[in-house]
C-alpha atoms as a PDB file:
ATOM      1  CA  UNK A   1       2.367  -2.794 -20.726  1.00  0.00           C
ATOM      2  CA  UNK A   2       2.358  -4.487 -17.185  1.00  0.00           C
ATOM      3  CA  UNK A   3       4.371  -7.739 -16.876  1.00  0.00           C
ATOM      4  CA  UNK A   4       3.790 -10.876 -16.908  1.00  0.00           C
ATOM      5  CA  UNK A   5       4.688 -13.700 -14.459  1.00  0.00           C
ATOM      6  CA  UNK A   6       5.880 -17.009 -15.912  1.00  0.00           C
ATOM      7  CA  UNK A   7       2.525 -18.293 -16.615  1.00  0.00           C
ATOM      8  CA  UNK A   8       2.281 -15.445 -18.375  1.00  0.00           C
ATOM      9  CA  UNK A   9       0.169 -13.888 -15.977  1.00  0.00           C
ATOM     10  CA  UNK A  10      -0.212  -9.912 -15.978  1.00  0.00           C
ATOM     11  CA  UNK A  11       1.013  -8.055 -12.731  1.00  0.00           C
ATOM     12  CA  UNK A  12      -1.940  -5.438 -11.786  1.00  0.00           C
ATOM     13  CA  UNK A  13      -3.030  -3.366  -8.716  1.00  0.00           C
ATOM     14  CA  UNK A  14      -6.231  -4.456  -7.185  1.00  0.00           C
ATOM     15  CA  UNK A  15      -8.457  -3.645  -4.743  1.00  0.00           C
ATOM     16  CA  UNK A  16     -11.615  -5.025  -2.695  1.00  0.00           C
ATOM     17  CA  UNK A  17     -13.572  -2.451  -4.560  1.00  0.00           C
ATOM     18  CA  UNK A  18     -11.851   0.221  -1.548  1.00  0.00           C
ATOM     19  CA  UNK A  19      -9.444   0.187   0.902  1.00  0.00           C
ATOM     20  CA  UNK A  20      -6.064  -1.191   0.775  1.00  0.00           C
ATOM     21  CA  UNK A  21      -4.455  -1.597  -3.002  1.00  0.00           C
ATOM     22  CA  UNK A  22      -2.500  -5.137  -2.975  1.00  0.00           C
ATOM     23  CA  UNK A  23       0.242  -6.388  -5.566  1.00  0.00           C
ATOM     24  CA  UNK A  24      -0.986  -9.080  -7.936  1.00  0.00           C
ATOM     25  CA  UNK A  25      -1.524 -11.124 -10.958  1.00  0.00           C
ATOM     26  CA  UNK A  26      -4.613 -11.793 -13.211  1.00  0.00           C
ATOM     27  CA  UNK A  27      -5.218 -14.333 -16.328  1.00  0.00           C
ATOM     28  CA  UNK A  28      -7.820 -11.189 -17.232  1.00  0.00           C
ATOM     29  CA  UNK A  29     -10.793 -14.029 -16.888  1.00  0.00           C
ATOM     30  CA  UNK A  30     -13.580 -12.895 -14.554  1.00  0.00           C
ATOM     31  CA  UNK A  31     -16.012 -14.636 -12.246  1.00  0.00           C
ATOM     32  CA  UNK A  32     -19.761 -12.446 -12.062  1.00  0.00           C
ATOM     33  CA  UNK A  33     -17.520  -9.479 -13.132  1.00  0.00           C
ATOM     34  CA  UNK A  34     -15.456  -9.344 -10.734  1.00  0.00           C
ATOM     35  CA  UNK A  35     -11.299  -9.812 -12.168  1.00  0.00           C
ATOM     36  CA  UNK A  36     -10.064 -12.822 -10.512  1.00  0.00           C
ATOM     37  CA  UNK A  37      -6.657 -12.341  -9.091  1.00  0.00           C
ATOM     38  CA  UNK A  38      -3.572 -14.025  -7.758  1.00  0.00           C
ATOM     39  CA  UNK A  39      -1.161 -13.202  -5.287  1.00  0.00           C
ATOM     40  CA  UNK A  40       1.654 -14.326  -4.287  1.00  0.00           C
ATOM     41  CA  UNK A  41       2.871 -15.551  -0.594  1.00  0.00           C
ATOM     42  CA  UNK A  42       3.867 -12.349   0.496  1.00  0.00           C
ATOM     43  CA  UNK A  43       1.064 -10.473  -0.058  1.00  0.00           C
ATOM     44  CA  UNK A  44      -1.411 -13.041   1.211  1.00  0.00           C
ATOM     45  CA  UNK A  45      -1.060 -12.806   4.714  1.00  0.00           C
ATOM     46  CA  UNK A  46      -2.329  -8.986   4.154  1.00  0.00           C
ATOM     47  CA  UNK A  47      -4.949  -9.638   1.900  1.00  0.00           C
ATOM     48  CA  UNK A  48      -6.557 -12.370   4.643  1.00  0.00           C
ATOM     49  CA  UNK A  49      -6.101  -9.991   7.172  1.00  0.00           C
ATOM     50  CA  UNK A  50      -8.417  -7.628   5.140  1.00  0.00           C
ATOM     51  CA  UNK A  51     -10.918  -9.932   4.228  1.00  0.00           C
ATOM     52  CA  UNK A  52     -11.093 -11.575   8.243  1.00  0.00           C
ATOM     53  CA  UNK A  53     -11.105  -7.624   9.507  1.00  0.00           C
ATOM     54  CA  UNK A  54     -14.058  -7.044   7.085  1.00  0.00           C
ATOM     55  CA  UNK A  55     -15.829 -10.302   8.005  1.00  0.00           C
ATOM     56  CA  UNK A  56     -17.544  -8.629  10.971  1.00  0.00           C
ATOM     57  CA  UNK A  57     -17.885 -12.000  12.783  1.00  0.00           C
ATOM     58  CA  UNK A  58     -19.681 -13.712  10.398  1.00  0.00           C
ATOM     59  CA  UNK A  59     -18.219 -17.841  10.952  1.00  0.00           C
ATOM     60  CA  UNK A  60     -18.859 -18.636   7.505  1.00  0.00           C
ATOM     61  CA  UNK A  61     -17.089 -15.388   6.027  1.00  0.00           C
ATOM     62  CA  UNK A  62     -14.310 -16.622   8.283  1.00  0.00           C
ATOM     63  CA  UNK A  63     -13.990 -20.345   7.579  1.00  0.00           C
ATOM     64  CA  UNK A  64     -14.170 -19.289   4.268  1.00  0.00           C
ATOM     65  CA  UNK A  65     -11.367 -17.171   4.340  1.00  0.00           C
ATOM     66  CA  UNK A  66      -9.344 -19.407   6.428  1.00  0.00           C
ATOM     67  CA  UNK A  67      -9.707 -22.320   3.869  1.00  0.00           C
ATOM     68  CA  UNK A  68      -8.276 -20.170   1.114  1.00  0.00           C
ATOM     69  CA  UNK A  69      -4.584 -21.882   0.925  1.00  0.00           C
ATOM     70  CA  UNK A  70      -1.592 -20.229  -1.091  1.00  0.00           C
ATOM     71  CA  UNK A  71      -0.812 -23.361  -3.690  1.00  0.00           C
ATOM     72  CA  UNK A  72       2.215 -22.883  -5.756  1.00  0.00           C
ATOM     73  CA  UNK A  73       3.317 -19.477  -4.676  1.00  0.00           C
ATOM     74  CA  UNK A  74      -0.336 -18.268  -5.260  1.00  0.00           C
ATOM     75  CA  UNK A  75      -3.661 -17.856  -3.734  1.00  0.00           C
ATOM     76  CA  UNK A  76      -6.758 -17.822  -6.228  1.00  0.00           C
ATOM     77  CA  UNK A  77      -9.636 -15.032  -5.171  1.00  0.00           C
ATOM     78  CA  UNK A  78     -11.635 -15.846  -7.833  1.00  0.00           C
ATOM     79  CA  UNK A  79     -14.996 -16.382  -6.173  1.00  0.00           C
ATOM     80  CA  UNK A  80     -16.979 -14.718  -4.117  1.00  0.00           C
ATOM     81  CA  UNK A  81     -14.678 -11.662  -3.711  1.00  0.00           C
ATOM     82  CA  UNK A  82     -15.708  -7.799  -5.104  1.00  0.00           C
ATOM     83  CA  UNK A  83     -11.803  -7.967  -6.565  1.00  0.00           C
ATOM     84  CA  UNK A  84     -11.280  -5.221  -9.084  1.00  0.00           C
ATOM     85  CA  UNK A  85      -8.375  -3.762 -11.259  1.00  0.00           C
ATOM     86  CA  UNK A  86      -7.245  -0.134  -9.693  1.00  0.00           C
ATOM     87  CA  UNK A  87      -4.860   2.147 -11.841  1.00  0.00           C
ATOM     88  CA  UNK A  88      -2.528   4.045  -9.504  1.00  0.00           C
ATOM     89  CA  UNK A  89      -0.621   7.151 -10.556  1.00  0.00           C
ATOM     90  CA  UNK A  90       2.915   5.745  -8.967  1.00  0.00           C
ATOM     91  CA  UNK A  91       2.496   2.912 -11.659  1.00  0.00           C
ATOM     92  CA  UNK A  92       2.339   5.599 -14.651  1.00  0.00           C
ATOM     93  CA  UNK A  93       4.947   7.575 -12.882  1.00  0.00           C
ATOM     94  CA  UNK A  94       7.051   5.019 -12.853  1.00  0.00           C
ATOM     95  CA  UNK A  95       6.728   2.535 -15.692  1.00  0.00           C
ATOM     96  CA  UNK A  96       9.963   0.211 -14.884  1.00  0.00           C
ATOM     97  CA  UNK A  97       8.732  -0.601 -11.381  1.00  0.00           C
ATOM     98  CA  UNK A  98       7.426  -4.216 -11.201  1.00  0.00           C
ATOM     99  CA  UNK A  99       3.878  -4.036  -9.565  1.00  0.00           C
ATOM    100  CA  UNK A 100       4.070  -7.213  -7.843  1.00  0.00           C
ATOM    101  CA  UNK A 101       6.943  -5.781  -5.954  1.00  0.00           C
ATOM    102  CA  UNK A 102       4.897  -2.792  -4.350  1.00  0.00           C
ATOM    103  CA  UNK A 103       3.895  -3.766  -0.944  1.00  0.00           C
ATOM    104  CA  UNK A 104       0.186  -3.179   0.257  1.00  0.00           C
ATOM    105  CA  UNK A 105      -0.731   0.731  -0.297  1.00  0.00           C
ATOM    106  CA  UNK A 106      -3.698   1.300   2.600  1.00  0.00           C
ATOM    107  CA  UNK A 107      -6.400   3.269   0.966  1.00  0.00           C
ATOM    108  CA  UNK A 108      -6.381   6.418   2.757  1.00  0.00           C
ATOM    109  CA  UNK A 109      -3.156   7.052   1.541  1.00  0.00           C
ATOM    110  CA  UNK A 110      -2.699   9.847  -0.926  1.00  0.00           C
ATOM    111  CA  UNK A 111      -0.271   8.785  -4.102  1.00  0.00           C
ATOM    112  CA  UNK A 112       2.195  11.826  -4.296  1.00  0.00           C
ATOM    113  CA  UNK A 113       4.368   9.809  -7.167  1.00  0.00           C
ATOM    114  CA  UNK A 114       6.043  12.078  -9.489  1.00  0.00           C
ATOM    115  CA  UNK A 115       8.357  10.735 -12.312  1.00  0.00           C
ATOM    116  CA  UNK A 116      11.008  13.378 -11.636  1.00  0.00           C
ATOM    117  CA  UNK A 117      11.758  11.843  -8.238  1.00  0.00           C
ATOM    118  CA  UNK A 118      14.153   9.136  -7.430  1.00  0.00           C
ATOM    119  CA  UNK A 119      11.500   6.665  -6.556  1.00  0.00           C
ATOM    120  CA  UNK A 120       7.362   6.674  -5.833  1.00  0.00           C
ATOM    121  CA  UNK A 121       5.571   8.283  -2.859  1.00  0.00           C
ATOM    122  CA  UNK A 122       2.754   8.389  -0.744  1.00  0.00           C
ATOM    123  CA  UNK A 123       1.087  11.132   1.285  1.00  0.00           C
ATOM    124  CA  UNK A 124       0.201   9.131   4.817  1.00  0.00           C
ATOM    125  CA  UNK A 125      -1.407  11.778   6.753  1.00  0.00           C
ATOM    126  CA  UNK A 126      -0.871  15.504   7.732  1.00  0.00           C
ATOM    127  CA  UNK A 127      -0.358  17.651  10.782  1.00  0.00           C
ATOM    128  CA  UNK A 128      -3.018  19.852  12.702  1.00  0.00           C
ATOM    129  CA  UNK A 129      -1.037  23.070  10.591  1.00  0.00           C
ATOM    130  CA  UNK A 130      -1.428  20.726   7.141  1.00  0.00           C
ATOM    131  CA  UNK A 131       2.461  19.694   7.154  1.00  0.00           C
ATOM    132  CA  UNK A 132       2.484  16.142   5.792  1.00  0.00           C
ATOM    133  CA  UNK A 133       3.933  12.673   6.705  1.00  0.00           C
ATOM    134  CA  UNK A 134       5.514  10.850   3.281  1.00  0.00           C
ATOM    135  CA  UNK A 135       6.102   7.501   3.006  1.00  0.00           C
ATOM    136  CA  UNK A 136       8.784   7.150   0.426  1.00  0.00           C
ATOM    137  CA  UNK A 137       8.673   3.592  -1.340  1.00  0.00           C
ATOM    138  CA  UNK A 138      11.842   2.416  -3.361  1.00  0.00           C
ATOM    139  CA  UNK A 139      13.141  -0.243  -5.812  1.00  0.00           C
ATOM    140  CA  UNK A 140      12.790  -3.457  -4.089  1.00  0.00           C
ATOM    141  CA  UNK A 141      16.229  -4.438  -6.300  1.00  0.00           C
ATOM    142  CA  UNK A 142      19.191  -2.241  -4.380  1.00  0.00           C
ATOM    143  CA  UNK A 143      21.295  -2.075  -7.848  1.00  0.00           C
ATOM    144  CA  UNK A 144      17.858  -0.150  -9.399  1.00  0.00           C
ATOM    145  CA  UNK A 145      18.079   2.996  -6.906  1.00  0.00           C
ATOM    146  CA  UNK A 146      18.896   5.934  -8.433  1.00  0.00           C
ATOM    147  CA  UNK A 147      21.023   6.409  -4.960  1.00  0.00           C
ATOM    148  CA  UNK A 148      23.657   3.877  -3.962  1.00  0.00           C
ATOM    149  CA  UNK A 149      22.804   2.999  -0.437  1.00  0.00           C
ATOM    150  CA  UNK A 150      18.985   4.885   0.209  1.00  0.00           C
ATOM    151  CA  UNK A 151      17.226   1.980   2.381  1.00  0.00           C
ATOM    152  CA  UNK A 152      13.863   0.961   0.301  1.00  0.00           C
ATOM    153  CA  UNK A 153      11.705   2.609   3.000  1.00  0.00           C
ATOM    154  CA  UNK A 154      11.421   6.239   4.450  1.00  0.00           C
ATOM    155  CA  UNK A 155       9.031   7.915   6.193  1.00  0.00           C
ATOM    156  CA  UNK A 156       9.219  11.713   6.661  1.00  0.00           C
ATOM    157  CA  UNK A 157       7.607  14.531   7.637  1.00  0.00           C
ATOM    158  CA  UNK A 158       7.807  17.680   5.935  1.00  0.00           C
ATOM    159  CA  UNK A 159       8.752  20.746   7.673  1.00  0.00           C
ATOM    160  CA  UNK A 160       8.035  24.583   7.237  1.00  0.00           C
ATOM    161  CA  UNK A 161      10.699  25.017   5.212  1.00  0.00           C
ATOM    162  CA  UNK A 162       9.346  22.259   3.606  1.00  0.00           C
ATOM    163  CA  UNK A 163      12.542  19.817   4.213  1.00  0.00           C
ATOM    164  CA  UNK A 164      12.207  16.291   4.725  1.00  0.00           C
ATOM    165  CA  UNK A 165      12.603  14.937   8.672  1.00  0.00           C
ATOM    166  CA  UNK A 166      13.136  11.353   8.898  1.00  0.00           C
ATOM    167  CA  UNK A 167      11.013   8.732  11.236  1.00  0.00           C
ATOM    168  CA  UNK A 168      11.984   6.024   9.612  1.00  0.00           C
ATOM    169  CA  UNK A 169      14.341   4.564   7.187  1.00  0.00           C
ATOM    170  CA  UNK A 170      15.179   0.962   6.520  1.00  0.00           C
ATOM    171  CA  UNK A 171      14.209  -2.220   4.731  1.00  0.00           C
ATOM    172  CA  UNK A 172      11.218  -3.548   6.881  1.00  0.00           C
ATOM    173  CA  UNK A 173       7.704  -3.091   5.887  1.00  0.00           C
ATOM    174  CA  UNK A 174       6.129  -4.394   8.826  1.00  0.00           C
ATOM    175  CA  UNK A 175       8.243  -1.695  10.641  1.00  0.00           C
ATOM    176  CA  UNK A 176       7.922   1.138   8.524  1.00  0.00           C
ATOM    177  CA  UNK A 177       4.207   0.619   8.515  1.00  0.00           C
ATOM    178  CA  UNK A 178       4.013   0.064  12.755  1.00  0.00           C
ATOM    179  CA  UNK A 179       5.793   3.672  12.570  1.00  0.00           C
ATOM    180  CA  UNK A 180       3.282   4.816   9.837  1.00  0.00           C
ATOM    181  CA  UNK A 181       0.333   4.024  11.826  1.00  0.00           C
ATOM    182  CA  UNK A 182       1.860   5.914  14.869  1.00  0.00           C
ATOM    183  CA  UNK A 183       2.342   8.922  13.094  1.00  0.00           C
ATOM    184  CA  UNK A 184      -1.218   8.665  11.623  1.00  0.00           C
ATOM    185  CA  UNK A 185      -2.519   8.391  15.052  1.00  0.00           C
ATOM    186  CA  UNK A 186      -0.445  11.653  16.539  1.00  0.00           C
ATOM    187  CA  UNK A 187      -1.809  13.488  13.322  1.00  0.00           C
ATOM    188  CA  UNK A 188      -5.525  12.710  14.405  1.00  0.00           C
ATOM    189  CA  UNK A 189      -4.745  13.237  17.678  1.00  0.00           C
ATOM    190  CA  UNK A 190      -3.232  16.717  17.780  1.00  0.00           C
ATOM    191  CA  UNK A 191      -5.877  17.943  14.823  1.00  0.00           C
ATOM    192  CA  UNK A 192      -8.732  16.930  17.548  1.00  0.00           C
ATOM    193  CA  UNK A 193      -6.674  19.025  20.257  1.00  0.00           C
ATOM    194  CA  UNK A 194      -6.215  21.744  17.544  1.00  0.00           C
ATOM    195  CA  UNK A 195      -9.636  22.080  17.302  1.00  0.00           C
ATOM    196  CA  UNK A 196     -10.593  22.321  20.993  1.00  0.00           C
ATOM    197  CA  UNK A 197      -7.955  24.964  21.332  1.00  0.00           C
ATOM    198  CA  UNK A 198      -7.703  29.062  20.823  1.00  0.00           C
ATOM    199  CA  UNK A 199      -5.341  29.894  18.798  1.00  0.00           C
ATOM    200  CA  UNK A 200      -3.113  31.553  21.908  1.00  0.00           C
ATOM    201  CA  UNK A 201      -3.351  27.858  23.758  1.00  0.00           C
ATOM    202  CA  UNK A 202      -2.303  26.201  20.630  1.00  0.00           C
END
């Protein structure tokens, strides 16, 4: 069972119906079906960006958005958003892993999480010859890694001996996603080249 914040709230992953999954909380009531959710500070500055990249210009959309306030700790999307419950495979992997602690997970990521690993992962794109890039997410709590000292965030990229090459390691999110999105970009870029190419040129 998920848990609960102190107004005994339950933690969930949630979506926009697609797209990028976001840490939250619900009180399980619903507004025209839709879940309405919570989330906390962190998380909001993500979830606006969403919403104001999927406005398409529309000024209402936008003032809208913009006069959604976090109050308390929390931001209500209660109306007028598709929000919706998503169950994600590194949650039943790993059971003791508080939800609300899992940064954003964009949606064309591919949940690798296996509960015989140290920690949940996420496929974040692969190379022209199918060798992946893995973003590796741990505990946010140091004491709760299963090893002393592994920073929270690592991005890798699998080899052809299938060993793990790191980009990044550290503690940043912002970072370790400005690094993801790189290596997301080389990986489209050199499976368009790939394609253009004989295999002698490649």
């Amino acid at each position: 069972m998920n848990a609960r914040d102190a107004s005994g709230r339950r933690e969930v992953s949630w979506s926009f119906g697609e797209g990028t999954i976001f840490p939250g909380y619900t009180d399980e009531s619903e507004w025209n079906g839709f879940l309405n959710i919570r989330v906390d500070e962190v998380t909001w500055p993500h979830v606006r960006g969403e919403l104001l990249a999927s406005a398409d210009g529309d000024r209402a959309l936008i003032a809208s958005v913009n006069a959604l306030k976090a109050g308390a700790g929390f931001v209500s999307l209660a109306f007028g958003y598709t929000t919706q419950e998503v169950e994600t495979r590194w949650a039943l992997q790993f059971p003791d892993y508080p939800i609300a602690c899992m940064p954003p997970i964009p949606g064309d990521w591919t949940d690798k999480s296996w509960r015989n690993d140290t920690k949940p992962s996420f496929e974040v794109c692969t190379g022209p010859m199918g060798e992946p890039v893995e973003m590796w997410i741990d505990y946010p709590e140091a004491a709760l890694r299963e090893i002393a000292g592994e920073p929270r965030f690592g991005l890798y990229r699998r080899n052809a001996e299938d060993e793990l090459e790191a980009i990044y390691t550290g503690e940043d999110y912002a970072e370790a996603m400005e690094h993801a999105n790189r290596e997301a970009l080389a990986c489209a870029f050199a499976k368009a080249l790939a394609q253009q190419l004989t295999p002698d040129e490649w």
